[in-house]
Structures are given as C-alpha cells and as structure tokens.
Protein backbone atom coordinates (compact mmCIF):
# COMPACT_ATOMS: atom_id res chain seq x y z
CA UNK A 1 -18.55 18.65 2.30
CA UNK A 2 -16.65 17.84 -1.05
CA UNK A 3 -17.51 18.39 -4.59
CA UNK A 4 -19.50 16.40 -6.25
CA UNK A 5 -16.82 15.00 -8.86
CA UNK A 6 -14.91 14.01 -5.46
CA UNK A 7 -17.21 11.47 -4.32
CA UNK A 8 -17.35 10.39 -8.08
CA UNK A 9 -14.13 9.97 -8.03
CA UNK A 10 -13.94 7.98 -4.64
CA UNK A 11 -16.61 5.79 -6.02
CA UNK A 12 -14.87 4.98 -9.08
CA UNK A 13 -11.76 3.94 -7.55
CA UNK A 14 -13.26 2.09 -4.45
CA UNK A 15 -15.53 0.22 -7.66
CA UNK A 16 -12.58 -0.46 -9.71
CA UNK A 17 -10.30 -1.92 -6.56
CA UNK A 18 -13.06 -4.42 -5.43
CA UNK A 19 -13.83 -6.01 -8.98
CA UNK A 20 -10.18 -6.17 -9.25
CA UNK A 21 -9.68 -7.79 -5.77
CA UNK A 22 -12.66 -10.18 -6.84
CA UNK A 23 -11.00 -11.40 -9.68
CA UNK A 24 -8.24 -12.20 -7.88
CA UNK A 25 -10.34 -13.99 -5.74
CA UNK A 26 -11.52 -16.25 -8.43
CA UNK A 27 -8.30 -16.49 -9.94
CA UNK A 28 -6.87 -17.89 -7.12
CA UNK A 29 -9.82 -20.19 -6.59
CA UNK A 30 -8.64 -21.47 -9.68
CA UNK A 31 -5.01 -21.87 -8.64
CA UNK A 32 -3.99 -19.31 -11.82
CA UNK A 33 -2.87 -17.42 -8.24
CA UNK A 34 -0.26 -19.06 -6.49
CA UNK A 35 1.12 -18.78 -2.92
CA UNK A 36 -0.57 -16.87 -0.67
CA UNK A 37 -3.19 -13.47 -1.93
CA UNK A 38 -4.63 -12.03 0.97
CA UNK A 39 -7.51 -9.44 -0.45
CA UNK A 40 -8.32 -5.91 0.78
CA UNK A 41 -12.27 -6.40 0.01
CA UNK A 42 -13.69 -3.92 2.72
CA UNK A 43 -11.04 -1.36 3.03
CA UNK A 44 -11.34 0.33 0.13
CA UNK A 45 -12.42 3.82 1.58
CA UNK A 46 -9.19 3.89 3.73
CA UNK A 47 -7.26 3.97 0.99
CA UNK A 48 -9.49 6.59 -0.99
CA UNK A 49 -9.79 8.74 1.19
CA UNK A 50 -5.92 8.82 1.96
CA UNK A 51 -5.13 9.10 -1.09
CA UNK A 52 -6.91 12.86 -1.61
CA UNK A 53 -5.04 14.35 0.31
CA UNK A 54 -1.64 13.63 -0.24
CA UNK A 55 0.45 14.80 -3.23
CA UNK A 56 2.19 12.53 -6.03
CA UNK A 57 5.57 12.89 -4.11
CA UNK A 58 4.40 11.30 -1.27
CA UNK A 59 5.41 7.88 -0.14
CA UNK A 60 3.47 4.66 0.40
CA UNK A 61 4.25 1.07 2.19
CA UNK A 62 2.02 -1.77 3.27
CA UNK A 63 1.45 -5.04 4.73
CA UNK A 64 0.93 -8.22 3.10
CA UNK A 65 -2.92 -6.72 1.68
CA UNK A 66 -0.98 -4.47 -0.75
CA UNK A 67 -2.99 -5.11 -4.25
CA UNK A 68 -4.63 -1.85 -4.16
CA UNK A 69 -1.87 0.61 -2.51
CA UNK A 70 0.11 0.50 -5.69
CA UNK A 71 -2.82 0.95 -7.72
CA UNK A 72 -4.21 4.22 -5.83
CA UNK A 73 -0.41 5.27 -6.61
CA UNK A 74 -0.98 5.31 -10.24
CA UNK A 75 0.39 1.52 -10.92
CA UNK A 76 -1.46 -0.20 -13.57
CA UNK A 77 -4.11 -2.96 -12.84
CA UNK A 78 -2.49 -5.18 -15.41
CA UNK A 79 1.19 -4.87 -14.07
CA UNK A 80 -0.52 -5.75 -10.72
CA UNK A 81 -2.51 -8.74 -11.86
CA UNK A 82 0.74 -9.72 -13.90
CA UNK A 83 2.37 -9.80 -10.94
CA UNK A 84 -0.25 -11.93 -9.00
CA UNK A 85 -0.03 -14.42 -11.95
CA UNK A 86 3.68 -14.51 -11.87
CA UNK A 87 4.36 -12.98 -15.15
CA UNK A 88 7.84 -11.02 -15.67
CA UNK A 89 5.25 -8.42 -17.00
CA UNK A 90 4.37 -7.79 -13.25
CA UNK A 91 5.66 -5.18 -11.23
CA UNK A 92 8.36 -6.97 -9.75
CA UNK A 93 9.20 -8.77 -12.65
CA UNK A 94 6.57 -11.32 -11.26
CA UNK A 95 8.95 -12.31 -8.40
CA UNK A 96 6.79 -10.71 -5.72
CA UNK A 97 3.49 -11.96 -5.51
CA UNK A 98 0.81 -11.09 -3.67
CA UNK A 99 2.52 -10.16 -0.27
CA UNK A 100 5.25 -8.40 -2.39
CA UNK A 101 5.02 -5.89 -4.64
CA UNK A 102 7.27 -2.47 -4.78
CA UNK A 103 7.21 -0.19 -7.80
CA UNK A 104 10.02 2.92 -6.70
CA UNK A 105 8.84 4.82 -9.92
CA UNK A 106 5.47 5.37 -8.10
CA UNK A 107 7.09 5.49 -4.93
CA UNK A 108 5.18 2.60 -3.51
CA UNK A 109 7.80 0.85 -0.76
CA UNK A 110 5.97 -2.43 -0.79
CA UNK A 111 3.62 -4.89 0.59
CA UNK A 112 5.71 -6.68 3.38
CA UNK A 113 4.93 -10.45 4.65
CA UNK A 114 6.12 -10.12 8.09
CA UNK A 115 3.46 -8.70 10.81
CA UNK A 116 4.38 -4.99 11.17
CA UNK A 117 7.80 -5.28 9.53
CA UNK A 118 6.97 -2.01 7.19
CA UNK A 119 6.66 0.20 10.67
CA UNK A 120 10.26 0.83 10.77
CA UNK A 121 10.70 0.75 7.24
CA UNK A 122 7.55 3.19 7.08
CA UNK A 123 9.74 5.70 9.72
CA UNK A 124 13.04 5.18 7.64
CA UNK A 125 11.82 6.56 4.37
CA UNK A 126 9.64 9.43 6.39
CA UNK A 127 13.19 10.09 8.08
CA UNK A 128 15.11 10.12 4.73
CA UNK A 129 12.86 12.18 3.34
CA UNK A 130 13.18 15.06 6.48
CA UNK A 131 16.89 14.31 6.04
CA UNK A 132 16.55 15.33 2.53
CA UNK A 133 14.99 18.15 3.57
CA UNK A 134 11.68 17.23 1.51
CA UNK A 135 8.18 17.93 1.93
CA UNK A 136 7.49 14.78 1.27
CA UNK A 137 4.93 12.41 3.12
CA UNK A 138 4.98 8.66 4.04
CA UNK A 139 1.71 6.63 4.50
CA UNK A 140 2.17 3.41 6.42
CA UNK A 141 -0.24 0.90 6.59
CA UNK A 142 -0.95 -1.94 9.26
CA UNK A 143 -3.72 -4.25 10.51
CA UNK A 144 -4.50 -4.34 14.18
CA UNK A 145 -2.20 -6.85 14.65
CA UNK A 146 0.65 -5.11 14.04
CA UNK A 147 -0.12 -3.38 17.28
CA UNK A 148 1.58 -5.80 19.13
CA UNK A 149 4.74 -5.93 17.46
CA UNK A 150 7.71 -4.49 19.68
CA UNK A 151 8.64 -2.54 16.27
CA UNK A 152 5.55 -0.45 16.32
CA UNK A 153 6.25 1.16 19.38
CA UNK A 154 9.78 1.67 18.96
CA UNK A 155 9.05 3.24 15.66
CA UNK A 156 6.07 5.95 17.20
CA UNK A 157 8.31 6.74 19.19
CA UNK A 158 11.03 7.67 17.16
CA UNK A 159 8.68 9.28 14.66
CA UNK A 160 6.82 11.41 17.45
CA UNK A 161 10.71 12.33 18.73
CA UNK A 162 12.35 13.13 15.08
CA UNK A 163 8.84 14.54 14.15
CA UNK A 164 9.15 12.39 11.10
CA UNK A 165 6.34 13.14 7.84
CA UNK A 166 4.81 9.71 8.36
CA UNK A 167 1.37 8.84 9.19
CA UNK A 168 0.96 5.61 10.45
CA UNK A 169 -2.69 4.20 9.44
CA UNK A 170 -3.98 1.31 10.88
C-alpha cells in the first residue's frame, strides 16, 4: 500500500496527461496539428507508476506515443503543445512534432518514428551511463510491436550481458 497523497498524486498526473492528449486530439481534428500525432490515451498508469520510482537523474526514451514521457519528466505542457503546433516555442524548436520530441535538460532521449529504433538507443545511454560510472537509470519504452524488431533482441541481450541500468517497458 502507498500513502494516500501517492495515489493523489498518480491521479493528478494520469488526469492532467489525458485532457492534454484530448486536446490534441481535437486539435488535430482541426488540422491546427499537422503530420502525424499518435495519442497515449490509455497508458497513462504505465507511465505513473514508472515514474515513482525512479530519481530525477534518470533517463527516458520512447516511441512515436511520446507526448506524455517528457511531461512526467518535468517538461512543460505548453512547450509540448508548442511543439505539436509547430511553434519555435516547442521543445524542439517546433521541428519535431509529434513523433519527435527530445528535451536533454530533462533528460528525455526522444520519441522515435521508426518501430523499435529507441531499443538500441535505450541500451546506449544505459551503457554510457555504467561507463560513466553513474547510478543512473534508463527507461525505454515500446509497443508490442517492437517485439519483432531484430534490434530488440540484439539489444536484451547486450543489456542482460553488460548488465546495463535500463529497463525496457513494453
């Protein structure tokens, strides 16, 4: 069991990220969106829960459903819908879009467009951080479909051999 303010706090955040994936929705709808903006509506809790129990230092990359990752990282909602929109107010200067977005300060590695292309990335900056001697940890997000990706496996296997800080969540 948790504290009380814990679940208020998972509540709050879970609340906050699926307005704020809705009105992308309807902002897209509305073509104020453009490209592609593939939503993380029903996930929330994945990333809640991850993110209370790792530290500030720790490390973050994603797949192309990356909106909320930089926001549970401490990234503002409005640099993230600036970036949706475009806007050099964004978080990459509005060049990024929806599949994406990076933001080093917060140590959030990105939202990547290619089916499991973070995986190896994901490994890298787990295996620069051991090499720095860090104890630093890197989160690494995928959908199921990643599974199939060639990269995957060569990347568990590498992380389970180098015992690399990364935890690979799918």
């Amino acid at each position: 069991a948790f504290p009380k303010e814990q679940y208020l706090k998972w509540y709050e955040d879970m609340l906050l990220w699926r307005r704020f994936e809705e009105k992308a929705s309807q902002l897209y709808i509305q073509q104020k969106i453009r490209g592609f903006c593939h939503l993380y509506i029903g996930q929330e809790a994945v990333v809640a829960g991850a993110m209370s129990v790792i530290t500030p230092q720790d490390n973050m990359i994603s797949a192309y459903r990356d909106h909320i990752h930089p926001m549970a990282q401490g990234l503002s909602p409005n640099a993230i819908m600036s970036e949706l929109m475009g806007k050099i107010t964004g978080c990459s200067k509005g060049k990024g879009g929806s599949m994406h977005m990076f933001s080093a300060e917060h140590r959030f590695f990105g939202g990547h467009g290619i089916v499991g292309g973070q995986i190896p990335l994901g490994a890298g900056i787990a295996f620069a951080e051991k090499y720095k001697g860090t104890k630093n940890v890197t989160l690494c997000y995928m959908g199921d479909g990643a599974v199939r990706q060639g990269a995957l496996h060569e990347a568990f296997n590498m992380a389970m051999l180098w015992k690399l800080p990364v935890i690979f969540i799918i």
